[in-house]
Protein backbone atom coordinates (compact mmCIF):
# COMPACT_ATOMS: atom_id res chain seq x y z
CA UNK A 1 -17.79 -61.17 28.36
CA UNK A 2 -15.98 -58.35 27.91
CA UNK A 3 -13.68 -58.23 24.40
CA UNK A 4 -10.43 -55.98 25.04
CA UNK A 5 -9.11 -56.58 22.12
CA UNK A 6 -11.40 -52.96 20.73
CA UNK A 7 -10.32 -51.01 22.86
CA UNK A 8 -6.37 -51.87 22.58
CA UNK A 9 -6.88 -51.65 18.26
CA UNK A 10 -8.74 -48.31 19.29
CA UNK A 11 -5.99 -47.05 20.93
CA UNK A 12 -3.48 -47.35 18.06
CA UNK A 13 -5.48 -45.54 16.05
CA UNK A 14 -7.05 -42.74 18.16
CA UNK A 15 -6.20 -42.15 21.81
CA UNK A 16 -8.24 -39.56 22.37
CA UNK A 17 -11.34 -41.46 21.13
CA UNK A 18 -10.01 -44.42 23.33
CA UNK A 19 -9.98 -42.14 26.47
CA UNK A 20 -13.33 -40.66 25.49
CA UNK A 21 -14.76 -44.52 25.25
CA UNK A 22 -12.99 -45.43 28.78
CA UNK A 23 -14.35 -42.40 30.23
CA UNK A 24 -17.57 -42.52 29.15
CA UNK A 25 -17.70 -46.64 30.09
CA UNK A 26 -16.32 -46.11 33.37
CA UNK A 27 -19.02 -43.28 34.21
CA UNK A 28 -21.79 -45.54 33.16
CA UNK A 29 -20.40 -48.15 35.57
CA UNK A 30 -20.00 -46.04 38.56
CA UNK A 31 -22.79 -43.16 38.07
CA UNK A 32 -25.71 -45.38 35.74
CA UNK A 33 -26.12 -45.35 31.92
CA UNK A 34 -28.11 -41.82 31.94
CA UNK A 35 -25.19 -40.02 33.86
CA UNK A 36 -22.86 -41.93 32.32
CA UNK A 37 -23.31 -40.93 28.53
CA UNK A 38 -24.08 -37.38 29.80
CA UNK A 39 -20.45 -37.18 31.50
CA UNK A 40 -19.29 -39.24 28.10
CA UNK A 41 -21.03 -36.20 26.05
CA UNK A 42 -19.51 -33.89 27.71
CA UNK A 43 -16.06 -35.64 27.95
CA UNK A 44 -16.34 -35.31 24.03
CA UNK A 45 -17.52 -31.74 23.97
CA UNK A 46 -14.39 -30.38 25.70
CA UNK A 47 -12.29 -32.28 23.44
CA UNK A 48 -13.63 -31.00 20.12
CA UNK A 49 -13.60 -27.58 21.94
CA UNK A 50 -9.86 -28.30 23.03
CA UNK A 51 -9.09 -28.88 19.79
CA UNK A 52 -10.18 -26.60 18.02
CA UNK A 53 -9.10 -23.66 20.45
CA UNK A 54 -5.14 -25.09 19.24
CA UNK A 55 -5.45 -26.49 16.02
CA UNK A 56 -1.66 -28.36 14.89
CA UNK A 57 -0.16 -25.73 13.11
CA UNK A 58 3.31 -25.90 11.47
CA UNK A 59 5.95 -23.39 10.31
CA UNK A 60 8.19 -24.54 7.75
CA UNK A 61 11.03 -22.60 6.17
CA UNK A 62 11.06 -23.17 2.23
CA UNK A 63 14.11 -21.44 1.66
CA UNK A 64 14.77 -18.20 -0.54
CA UNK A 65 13.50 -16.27 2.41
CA UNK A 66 9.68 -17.97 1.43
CA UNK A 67 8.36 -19.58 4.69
CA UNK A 68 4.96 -22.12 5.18
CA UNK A 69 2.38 -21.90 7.65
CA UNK A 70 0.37 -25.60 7.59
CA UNK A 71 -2.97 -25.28 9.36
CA UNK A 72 -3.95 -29.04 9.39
CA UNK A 73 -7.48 -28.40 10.66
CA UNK A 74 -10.31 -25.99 10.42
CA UNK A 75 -9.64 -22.33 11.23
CA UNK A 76 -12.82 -21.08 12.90
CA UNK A 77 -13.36 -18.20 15.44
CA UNK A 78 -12.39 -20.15 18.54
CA UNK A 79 -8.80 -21.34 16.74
CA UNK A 80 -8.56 -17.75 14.78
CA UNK A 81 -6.43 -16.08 17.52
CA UNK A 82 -4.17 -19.12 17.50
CA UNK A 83 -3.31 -19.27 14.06
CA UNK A 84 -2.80 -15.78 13.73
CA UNK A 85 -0.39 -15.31 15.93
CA UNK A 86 1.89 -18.95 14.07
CA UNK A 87 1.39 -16.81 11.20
CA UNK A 88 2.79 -13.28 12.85
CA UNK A 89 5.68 -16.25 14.34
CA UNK A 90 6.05 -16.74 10.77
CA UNK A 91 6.01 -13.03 9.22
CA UNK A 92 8.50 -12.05 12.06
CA UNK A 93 10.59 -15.50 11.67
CA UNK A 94 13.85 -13.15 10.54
CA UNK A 95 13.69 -11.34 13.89
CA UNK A 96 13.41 -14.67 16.07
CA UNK A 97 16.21 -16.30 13.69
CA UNK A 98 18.25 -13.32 13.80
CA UNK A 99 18.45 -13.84 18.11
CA UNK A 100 20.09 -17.10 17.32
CA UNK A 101 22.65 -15.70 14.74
CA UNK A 102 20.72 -17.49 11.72
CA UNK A 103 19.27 -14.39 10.02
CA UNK A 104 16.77 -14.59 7.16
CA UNK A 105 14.53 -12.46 5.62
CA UNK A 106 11.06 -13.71 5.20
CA UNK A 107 9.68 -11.83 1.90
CA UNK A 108 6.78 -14.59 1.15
CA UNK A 109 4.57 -16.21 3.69
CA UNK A 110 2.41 -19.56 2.12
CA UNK A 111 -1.33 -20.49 4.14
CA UNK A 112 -1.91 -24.00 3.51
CA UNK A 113 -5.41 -23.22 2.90
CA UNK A 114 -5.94 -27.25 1.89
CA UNK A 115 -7.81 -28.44 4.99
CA UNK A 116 -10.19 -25.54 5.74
CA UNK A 117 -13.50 -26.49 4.78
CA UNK A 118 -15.37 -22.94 5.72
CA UNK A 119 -14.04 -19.86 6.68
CA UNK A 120 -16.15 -17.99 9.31
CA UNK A 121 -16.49 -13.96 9.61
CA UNK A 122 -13.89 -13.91 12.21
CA UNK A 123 -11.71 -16.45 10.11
CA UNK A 124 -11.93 -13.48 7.14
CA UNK A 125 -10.98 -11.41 9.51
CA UNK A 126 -7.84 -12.79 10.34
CA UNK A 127 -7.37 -13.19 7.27
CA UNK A 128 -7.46 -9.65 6.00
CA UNK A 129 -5.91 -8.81 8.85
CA UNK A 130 -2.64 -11.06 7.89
CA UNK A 131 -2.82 -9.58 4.61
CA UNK A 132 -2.51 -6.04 5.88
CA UNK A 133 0.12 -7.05 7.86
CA UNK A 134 2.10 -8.53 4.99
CA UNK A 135 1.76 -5.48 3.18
CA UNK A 136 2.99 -3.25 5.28
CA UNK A 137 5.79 -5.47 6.05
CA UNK A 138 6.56 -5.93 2.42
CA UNK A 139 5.82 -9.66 2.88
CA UNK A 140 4.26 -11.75 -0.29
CA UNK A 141 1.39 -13.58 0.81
CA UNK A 142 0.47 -16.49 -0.78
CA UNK A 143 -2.10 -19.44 -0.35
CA UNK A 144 -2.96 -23.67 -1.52
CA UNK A 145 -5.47 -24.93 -1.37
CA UNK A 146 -8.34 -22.81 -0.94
CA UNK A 147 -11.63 -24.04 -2.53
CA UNK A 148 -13.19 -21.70 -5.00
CA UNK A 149 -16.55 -20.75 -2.79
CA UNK A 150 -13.86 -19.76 -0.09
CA UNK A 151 -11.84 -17.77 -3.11
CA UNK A 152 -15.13 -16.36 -3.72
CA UNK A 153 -15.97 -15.11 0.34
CA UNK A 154 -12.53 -14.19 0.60
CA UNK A 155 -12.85 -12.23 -2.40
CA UNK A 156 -15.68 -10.35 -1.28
CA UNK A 157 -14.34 -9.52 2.10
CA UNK A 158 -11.81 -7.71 0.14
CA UNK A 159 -8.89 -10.59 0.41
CA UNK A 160 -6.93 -10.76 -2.72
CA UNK A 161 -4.66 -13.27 -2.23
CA UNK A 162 -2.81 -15.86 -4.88
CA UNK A 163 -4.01 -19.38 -4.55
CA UNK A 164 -2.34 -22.51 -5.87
CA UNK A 165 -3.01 -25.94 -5.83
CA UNK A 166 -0.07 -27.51 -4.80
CA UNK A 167 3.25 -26.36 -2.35
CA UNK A 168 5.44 -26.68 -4.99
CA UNK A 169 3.34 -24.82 -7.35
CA UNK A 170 3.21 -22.45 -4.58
CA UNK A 171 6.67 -22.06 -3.40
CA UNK A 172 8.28 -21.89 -7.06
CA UNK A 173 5.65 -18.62 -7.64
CA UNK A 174 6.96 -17.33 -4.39
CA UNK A 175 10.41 -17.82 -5.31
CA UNK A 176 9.91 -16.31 -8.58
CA UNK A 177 8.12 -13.19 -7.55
CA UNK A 178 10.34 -12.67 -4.42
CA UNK A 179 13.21 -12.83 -6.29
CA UNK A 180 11.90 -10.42 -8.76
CA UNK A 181 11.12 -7.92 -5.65
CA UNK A 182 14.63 -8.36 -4.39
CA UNK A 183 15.52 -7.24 -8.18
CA UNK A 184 13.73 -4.48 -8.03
CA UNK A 185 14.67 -3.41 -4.57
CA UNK A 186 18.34 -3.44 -5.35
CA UNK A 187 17.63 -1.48 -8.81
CA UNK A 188 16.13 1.22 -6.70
CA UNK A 189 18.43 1.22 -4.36
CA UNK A 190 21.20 1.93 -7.02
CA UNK A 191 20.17 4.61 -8.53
């Protein structure tokens, strides 16, 4: 009567939704099929929630002092704290390397912009705030992937920032124009 082969093909493809099911099926069993799918609503409530509050986030070092930040889900106003401070982790990534004798200087910073679907007001918050803070660190800030009605918001909360389609597309531009700062820099510097 009862098939497990669902629930074990579930499970290799998503464990959370394969706890959701087992928690919802075993509340149904012990508390009735009304309390049971309101505990199973729930379950799945906290979990969306839970994600969102810590969306997976990556920092990747491209080399030539350019570093990635990979936001692989929605950044919304419950993640927004979160994935500001991976990208502060990121804009201050020469003073954590630096502890560990491995000292680089971070002059761009790339948002992979790719997966965000909507930016909320406290999203374009972040956002300019990031920017501010790359500016008055001196950082580049780039981004991929944004969508061209989120160019557009961004634009008109006062965000300016380059946005490519692709990481390498990306990280040669930041390259280029980083090395062309460090050019500068050291011109400056010698006379």
């Amino acid at each position: 009567m009862i098939n497990f082969y669902i629930p074990v093909e579930m499970w290799k493809v998503r464990k959370l939704g394969t706890v959701s099911w087992v928690v919802t099926f075993t509340c149904v069993l012990l508390l009735g099929i009304e309390w049971g799918i309101v505990v199973g609503i729930l379950f799945d409530l906290l979990l969306v929630v839970a994600k969102n509050l810590r969306p997976d986030t990556h920092v990747h070092d491209m080399g030539g002092g350019v570093v990635l930040v990979e936001v692989t889900s929605g950044w919304n106003y419950l993640s927004v704290n979160y994935v500001k401070e991976k990208v502060e982790e990121a804009l201050y990534w020469e003073r954590k390397k630096f502890f560990f004798s491995q000292s680089i200087t971070v002059n761009a910073i790339i948002l992979d912009m790719s997966k965000f679907g909507e930016l909320d007001i406290t999203a374009l918050e972040s956002l300019k705030g990031i920017q501010d803070d790359c500016r008055s660190e001196k950082v580049l800030l780039f981004s991929i992937g944004l969508s061209d009605e989120l160019c557009e918001d961004s634009q008109s909360f006062g965000i300016v920032i380059p946005n490519f389609g692709a990481t390498d597309d990306a990280v040669r531009a930041a390259k280029r124009e980083v090395g062309l700062a460090i050019a500068i820099r050291e011109r400056i510097h010698q006379h």
